[in-house]
C-alpha atoms as a PDB file:
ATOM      1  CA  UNK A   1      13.185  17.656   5.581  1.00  0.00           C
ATOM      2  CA  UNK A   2       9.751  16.663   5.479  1.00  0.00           C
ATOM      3  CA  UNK A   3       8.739  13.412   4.810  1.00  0.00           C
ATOM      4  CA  UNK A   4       5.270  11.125   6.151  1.00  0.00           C
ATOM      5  CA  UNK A   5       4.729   7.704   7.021  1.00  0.00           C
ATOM      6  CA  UNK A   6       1.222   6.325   8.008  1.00  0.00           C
ATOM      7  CA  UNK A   7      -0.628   3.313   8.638  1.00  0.00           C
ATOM      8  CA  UNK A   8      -4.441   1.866   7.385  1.00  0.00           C
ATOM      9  CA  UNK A   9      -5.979  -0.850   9.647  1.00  0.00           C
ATOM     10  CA  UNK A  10      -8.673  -2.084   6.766  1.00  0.00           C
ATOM     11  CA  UNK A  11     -10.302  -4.228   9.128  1.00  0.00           C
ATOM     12  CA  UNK A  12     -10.255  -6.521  12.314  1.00  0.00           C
ATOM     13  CA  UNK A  13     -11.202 -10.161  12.424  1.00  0.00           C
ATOM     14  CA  UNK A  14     -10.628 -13.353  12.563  1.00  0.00           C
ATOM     15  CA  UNK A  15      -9.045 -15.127   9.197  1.00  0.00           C
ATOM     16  CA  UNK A  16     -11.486 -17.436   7.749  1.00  0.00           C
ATOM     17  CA  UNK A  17     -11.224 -20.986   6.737  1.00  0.00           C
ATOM     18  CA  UNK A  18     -15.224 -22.134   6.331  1.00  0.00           C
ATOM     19  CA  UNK A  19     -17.427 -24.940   4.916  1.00  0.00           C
ATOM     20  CA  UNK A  20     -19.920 -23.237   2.953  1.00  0.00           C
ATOM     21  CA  UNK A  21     -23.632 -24.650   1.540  1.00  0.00           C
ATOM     22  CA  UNK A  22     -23.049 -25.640  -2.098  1.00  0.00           C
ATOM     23  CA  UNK A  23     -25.329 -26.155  -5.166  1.00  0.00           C
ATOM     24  CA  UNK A  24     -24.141 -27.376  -8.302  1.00  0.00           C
ATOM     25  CA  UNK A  25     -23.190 -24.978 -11.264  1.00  0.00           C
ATOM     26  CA  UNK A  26     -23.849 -25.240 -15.158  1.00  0.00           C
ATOM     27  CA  UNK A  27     -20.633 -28.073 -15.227  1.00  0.00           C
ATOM     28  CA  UNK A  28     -21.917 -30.017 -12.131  1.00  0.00           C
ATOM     29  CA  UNK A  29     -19.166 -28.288  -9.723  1.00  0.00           C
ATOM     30  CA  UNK A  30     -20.368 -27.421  -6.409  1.00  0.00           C
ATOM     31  CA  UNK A  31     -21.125 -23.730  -5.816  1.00  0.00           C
ATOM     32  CA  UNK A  32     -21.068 -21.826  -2.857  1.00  0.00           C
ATOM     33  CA  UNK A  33     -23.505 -18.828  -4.263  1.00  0.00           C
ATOM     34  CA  UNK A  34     -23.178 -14.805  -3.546  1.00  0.00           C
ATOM     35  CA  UNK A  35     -26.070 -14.709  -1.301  1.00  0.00           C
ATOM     36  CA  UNK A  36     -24.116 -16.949   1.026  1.00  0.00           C
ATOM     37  CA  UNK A  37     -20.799 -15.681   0.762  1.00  0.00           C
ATOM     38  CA  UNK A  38     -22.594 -12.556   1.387  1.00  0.00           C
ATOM     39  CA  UNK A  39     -23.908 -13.978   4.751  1.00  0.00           C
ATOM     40  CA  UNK A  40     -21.082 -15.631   5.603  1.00  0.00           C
ATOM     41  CA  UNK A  41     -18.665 -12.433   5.257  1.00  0.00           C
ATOM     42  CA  UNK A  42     -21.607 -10.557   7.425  1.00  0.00           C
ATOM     43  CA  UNK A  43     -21.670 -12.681  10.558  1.00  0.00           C
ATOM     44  CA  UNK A  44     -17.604 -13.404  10.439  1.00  0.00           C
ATOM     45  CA  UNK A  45     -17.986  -9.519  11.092  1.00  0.00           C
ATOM     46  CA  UNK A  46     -20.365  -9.433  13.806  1.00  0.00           C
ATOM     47  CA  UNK A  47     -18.525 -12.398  15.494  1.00  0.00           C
ATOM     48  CA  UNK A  48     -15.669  -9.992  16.050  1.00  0.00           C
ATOM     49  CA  UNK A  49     -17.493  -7.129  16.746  1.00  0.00           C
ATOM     50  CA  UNK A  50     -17.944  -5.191  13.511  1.00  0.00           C
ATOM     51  CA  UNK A  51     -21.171  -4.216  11.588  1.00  0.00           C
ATOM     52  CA  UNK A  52     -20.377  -4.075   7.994  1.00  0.00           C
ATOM     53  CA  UNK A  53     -23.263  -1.758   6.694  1.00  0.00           C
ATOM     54  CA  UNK A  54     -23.066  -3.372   3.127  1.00  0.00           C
ATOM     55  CA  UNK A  55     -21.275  -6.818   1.890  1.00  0.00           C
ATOM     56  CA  UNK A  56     -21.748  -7.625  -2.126  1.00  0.00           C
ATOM     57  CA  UNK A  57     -19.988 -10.642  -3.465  1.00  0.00           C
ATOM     58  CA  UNK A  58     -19.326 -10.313  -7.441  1.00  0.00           C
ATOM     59  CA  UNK A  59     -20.291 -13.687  -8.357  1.00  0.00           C
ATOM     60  CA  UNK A  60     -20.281 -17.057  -6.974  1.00  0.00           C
ATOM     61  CA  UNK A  61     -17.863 -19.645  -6.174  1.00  0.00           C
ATOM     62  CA  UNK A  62     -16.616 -22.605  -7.867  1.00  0.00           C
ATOM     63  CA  UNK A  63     -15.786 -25.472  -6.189  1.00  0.00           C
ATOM     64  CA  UNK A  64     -12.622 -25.741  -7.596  1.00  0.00           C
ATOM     65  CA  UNK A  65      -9.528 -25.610  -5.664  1.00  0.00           C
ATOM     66  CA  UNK A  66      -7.879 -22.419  -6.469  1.00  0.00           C
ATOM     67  CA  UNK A  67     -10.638 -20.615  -7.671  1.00  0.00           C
ATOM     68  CA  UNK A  68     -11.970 -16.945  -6.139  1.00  0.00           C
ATOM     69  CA  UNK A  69     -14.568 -14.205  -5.968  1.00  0.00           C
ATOM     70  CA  UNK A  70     -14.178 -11.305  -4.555  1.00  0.00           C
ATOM     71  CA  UNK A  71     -16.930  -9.293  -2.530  1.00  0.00           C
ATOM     72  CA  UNK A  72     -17.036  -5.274  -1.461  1.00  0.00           C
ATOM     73  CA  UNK A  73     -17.087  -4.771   2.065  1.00  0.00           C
ATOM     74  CA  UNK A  74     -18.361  -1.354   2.949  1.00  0.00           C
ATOM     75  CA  UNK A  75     -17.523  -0.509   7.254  1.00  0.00           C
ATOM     76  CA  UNK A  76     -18.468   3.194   6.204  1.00  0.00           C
ATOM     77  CA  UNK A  77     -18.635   5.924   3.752  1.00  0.00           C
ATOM     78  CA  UNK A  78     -14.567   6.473   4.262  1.00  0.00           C
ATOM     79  CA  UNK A  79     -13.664   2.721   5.438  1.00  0.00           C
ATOM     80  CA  UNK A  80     -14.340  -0.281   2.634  1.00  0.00           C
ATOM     81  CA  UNK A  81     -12.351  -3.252   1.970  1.00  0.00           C
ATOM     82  CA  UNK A  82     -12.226  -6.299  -0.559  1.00  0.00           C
ATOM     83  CA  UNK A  83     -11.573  -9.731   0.767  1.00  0.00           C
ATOM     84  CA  UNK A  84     -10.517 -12.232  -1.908  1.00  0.00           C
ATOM     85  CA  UNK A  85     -12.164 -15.348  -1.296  1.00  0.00           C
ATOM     86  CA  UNK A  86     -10.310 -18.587  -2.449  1.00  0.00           C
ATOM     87  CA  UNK A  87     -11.110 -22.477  -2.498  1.00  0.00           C
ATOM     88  CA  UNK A  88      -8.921 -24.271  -0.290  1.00  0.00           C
ATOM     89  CA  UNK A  89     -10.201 -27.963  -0.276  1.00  0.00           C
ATOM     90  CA  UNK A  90     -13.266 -29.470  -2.476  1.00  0.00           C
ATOM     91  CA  UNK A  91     -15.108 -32.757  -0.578  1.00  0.00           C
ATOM     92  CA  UNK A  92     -17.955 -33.992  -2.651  1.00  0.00           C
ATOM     93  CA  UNK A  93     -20.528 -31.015  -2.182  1.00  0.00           C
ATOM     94  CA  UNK A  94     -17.958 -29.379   0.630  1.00  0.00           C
ATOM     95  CA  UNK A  95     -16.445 -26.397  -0.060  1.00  0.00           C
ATOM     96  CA  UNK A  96     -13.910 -25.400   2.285  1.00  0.00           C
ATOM     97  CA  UNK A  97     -12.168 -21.557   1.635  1.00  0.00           C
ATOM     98  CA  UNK A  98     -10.339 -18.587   2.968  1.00  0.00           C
ATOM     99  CA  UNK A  99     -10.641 -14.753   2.659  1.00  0.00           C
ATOM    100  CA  UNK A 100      -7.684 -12.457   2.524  1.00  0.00           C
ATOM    101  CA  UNK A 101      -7.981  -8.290   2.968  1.00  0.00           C
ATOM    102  CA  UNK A 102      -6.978  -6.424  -0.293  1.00  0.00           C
ATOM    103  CA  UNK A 103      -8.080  -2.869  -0.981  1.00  0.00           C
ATOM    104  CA  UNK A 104      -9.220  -1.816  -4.929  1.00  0.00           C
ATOM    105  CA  UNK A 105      -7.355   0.511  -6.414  1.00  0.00           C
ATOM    106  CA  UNK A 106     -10.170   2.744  -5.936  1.00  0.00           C
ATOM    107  CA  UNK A 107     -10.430   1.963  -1.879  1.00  0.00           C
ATOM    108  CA  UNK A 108      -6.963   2.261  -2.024  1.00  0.00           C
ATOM    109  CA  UNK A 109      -6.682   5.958  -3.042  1.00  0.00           C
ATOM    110  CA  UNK A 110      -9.599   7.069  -0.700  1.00  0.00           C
ATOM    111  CA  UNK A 111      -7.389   5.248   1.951  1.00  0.00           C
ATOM    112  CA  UNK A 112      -4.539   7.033   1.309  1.00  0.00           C
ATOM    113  CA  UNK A 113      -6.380  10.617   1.240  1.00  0.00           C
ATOM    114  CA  UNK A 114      -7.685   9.640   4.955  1.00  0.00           C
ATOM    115  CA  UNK A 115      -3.933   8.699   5.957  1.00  0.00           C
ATOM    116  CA  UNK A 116      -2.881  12.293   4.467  1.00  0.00           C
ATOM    117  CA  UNK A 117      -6.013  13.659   6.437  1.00  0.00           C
ATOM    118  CA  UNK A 118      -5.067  11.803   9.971  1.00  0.00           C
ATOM    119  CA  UNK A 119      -1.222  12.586   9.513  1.00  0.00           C
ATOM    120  CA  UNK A 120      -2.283  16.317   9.049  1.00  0.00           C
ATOM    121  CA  UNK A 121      -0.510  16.555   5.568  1.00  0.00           C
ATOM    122  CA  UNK A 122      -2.151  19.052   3.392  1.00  0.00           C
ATOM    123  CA  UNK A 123      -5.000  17.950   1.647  1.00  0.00           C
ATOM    124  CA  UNK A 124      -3.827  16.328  -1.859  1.00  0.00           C
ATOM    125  CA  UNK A 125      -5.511  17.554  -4.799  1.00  0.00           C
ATOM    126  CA  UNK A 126      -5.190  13.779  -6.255  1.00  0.00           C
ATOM    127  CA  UNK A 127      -4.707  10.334  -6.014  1.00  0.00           C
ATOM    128  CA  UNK A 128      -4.311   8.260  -8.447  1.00  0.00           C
ATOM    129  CA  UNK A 129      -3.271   4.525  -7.634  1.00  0.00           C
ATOM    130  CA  UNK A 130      -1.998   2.313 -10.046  1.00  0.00           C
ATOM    131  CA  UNK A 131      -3.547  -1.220  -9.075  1.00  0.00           C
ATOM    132  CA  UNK A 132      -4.901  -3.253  -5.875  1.00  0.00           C
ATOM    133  CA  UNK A 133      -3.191  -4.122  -2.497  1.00  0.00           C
ATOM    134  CA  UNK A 134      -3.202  -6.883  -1.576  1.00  0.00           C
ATOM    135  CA  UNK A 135      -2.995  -8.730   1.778  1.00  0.00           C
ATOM    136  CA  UNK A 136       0.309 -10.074   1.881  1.00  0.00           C
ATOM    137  CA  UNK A 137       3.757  -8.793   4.112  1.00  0.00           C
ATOM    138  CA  UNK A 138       5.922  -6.633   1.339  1.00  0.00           C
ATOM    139  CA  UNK A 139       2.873  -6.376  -1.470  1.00  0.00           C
ATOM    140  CA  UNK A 140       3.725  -2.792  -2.769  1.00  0.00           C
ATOM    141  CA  UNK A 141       1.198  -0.745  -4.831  1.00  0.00           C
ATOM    142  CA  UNK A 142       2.479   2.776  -6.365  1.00  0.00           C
ATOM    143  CA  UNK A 143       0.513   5.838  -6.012  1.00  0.00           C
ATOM    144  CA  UNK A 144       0.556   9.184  -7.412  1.00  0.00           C
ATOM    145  CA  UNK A 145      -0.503  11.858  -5.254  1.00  0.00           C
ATOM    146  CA  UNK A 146      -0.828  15.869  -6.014  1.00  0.00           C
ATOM    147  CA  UNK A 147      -0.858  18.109  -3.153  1.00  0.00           C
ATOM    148  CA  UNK A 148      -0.090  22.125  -4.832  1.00  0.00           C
ATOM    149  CA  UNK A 149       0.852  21.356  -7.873  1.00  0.00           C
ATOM    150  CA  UNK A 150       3.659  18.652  -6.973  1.00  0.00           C
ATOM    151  CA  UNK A 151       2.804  15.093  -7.907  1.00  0.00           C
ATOM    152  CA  UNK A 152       5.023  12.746  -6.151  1.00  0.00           C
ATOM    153  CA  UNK A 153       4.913   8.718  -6.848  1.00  0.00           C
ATOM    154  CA  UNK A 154       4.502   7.001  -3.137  1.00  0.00           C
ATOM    155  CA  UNK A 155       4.681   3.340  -2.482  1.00  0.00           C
ATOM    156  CA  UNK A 156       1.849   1.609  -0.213  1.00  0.00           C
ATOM    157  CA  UNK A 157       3.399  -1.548   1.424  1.00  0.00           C
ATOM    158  CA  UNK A 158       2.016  -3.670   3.152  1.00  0.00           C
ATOM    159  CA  UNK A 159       3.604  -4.290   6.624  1.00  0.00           C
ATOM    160  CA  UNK A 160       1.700  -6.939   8.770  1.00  0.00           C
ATOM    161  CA  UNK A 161      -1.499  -9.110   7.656  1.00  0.00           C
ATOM    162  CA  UNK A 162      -3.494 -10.505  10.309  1.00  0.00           C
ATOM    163  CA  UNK A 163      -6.852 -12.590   9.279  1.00  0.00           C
ATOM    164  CA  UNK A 164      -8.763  -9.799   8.150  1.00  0.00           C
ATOM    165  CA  UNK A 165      -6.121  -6.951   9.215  1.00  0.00           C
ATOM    166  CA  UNK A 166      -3.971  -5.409   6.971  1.00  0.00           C
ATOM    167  CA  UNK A 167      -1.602  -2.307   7.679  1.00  0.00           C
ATOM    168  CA  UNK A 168       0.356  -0.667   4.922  1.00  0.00           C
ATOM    169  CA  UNK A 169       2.550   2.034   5.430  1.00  0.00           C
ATOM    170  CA  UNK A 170       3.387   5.202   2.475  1.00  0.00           C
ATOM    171  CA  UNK A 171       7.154   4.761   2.190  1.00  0.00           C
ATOM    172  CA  UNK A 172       8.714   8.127   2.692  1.00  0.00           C
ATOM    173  CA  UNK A 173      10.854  10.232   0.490  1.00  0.00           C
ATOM    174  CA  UNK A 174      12.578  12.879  -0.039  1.00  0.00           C
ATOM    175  CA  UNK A 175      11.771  15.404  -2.842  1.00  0.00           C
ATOM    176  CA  UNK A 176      14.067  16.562  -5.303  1.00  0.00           C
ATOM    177  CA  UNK A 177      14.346  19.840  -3.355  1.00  0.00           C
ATOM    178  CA  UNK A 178      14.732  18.822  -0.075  1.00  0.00           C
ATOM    179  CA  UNK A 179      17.333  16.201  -1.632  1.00  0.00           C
ATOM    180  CA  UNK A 180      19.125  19.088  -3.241  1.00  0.00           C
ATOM    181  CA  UNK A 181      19.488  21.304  -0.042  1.00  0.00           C
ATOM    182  CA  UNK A 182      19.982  18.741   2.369  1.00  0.00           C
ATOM    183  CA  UNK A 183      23.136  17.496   0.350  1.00  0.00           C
ATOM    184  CA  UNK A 184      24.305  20.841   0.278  1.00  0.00           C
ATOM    185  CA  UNK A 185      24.213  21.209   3.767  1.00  0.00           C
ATOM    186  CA  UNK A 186      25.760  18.330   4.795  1.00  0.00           C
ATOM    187  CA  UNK A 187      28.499  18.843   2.086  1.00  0.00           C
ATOM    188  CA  UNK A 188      28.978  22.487   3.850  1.00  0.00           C
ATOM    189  CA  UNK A 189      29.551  20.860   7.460  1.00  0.00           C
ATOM    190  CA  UNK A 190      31.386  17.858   6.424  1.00  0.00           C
ATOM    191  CA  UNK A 191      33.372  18.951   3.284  1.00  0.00           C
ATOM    192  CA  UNK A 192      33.947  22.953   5.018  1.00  0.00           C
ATOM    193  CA  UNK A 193      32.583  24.328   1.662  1.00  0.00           C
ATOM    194  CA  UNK A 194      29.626  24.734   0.315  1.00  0.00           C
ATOM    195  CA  UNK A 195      28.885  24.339  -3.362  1.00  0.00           C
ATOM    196  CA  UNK A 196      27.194  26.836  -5.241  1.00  0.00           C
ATOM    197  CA  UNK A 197      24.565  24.495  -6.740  1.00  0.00           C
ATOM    198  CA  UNK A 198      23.037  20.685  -6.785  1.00  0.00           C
ATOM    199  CA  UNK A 199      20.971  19.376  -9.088  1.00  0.00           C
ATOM    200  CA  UNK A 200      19.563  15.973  -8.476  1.00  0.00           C
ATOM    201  CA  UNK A 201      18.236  13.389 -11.288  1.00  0.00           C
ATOM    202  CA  UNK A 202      14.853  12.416  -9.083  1.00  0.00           C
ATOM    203  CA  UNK A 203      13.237  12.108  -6.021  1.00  0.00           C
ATOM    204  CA  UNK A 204      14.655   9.496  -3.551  1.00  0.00           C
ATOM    205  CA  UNK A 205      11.965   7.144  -1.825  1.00  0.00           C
ATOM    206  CA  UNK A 206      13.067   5.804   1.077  1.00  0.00           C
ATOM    207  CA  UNK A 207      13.712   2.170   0.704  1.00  0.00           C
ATOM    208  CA  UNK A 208      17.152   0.985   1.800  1.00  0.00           C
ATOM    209  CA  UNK A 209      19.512   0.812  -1.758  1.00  0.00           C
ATOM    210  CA  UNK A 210      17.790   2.989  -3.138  1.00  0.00           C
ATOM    211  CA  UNK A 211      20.097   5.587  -5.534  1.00  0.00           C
ATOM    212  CA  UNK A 212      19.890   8.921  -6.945  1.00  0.00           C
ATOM    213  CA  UNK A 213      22.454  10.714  -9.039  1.00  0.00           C
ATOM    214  CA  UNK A 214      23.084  14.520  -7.874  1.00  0.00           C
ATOM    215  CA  UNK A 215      25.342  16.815  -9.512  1.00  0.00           C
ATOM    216  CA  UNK A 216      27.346  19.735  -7.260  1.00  0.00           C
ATOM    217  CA  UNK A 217      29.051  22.596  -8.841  1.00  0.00           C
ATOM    218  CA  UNK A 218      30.756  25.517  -7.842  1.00  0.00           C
ATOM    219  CA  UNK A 219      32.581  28.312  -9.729  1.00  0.00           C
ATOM    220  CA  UNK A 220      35.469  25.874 -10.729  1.00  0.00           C
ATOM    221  CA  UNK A 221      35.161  21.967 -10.245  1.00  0.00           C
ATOM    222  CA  UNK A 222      32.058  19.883 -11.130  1.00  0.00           C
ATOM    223  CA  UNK A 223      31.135  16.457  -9.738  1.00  0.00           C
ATOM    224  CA  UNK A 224      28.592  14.035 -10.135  1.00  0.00           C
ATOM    225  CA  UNK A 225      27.783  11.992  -6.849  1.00  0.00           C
ATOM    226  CA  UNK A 226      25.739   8.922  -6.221  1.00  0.00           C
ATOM    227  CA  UNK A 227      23.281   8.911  -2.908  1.00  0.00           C
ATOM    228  CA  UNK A 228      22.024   6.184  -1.387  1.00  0.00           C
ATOM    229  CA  UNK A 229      19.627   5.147   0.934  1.00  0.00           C
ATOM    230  CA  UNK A 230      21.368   3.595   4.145  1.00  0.00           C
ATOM    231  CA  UNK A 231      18.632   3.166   6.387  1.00  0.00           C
ATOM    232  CA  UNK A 232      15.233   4.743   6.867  1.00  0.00           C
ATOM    233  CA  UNK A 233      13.380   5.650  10.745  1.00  0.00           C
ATOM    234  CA  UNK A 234      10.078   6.918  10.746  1.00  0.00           C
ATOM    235  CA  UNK A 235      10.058   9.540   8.493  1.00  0.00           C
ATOM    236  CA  UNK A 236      13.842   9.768   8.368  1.00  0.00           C
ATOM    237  CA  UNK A 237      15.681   8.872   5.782  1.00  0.00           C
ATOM    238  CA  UNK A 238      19.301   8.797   5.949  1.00  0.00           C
ATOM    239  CA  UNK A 239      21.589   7.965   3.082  1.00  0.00           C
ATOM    240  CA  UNK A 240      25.485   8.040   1.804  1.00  0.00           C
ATOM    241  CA  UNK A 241      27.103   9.377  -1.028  1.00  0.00           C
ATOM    242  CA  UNK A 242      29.873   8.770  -3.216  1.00  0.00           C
ATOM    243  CA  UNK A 243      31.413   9.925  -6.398  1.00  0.00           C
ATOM    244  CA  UNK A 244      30.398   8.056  -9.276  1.00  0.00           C
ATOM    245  CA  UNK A 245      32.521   6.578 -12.214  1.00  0.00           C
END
């Protein structure tokens, strides 16, 4: 049984709560503008010790509570992140706001190729992410990644946030094959007989709950039994199983 679990540090820094220099935009809201966002992203960086060697904001920032703008930070060709930048308070020409890490879908998947690479998985042929991550404990984002012809759908979760820190683990599972013998094995030492066959319905990620019909069969009976993920370790997944019906 072979399964991987692997973690992305996007970035280290302090979260940011600032006051930013405003103009006014076509409505007469106060408007923090890219250029300074820019700058501001820049030396939050350097005060923690990290040279971004590109930061481009998307657009400016309305003074509106609620509102965002996202910028690209680039730390290198294999290491980029997005911060979402949000307006927290609005006082006269005062503009007080927050960025949170997220990874595009696109940062995402070259992510998850360097978390193959550093695990020492084989090199996936694809990746293909559906959406963002965001910076928030428990955001999920589902993934699709070919490695010799098998495409299996991985989770990215996101397991601690701190300022501009985010780690995300790949959930790990356990392919349809390796489901298949591994229930026949432990059917042979726990049952004293082996069946001649399984077939399983899916692939079984390992999230605790999580269920997957198999079928067993041997030269006379046939019997349908439900597995399900009892706890996970590392890259150990165990699970129970019970008849169904």
């Amino acid at each position: 049984m072979r399964t991987l679990i692997a973690t992305l540090t996007a970035l280290t820094a302090s979260a940011v709560v600032a006051a930013g220099c405003s103009v006014q935009d076509a409505s007469g809201a106060p408007t923090v503008t890219s250029a300074d966002l820019q700058n501001d992203i820049a030396a939050q960086l350097a005060s923690a010790g990290e040279q971004p060697q590109e930061v481009t904001c998307r657009a400016d920032l309305v003074g509106e509570v609620g509102q965002t703008s996202r910028c690209d930070v680039v730390m290198s060709p294999t290491n980029s992140f997005q911060p979402i930048v949000t307006v927290t308070a609005v006082d006269g020409a005062t503009i007080n706001y927050e960025m949170t890490p997220a990874l595009s879908r696109e940062q995402l998947e070259r992510a998850v190729v360097r978390l193959l690479d550093d695990a020492g998985a084989a090199a996936p042929t694809s990746v293909v992410c559906l959406g963002d991550l965001h910076g928030q404990i428990g955001a999920i984002s589902r993934c699709d990644i070919t490695t010799a012809g098998l495409t299996l759908p991985r989770t990215a979760e996101v397991t601690s946030v701190d300022g501009l820190m985010m780690n995300f683990d790949l959930v790990p599972i356990l392919t349809r094959t390796e489901l298949e013998n591994s229930l026949l094995d432990d059917l042979a030492a726990h049952v004293g007989a082996r069946p001649d066959s399984a077939t399983c319905a899916g692939h079984l990620e390992g999230r605790p709950g999580n269920t997957v019909d198999c079928t067993v069969a041997d030269a006379s009976t046939t019997a349908t039994l439900r597995l399900t993920v009892t706890a996970v370790d590392g890259d150990a997944i165990d699970y129970s199983y019970a008849p169904t019906g």
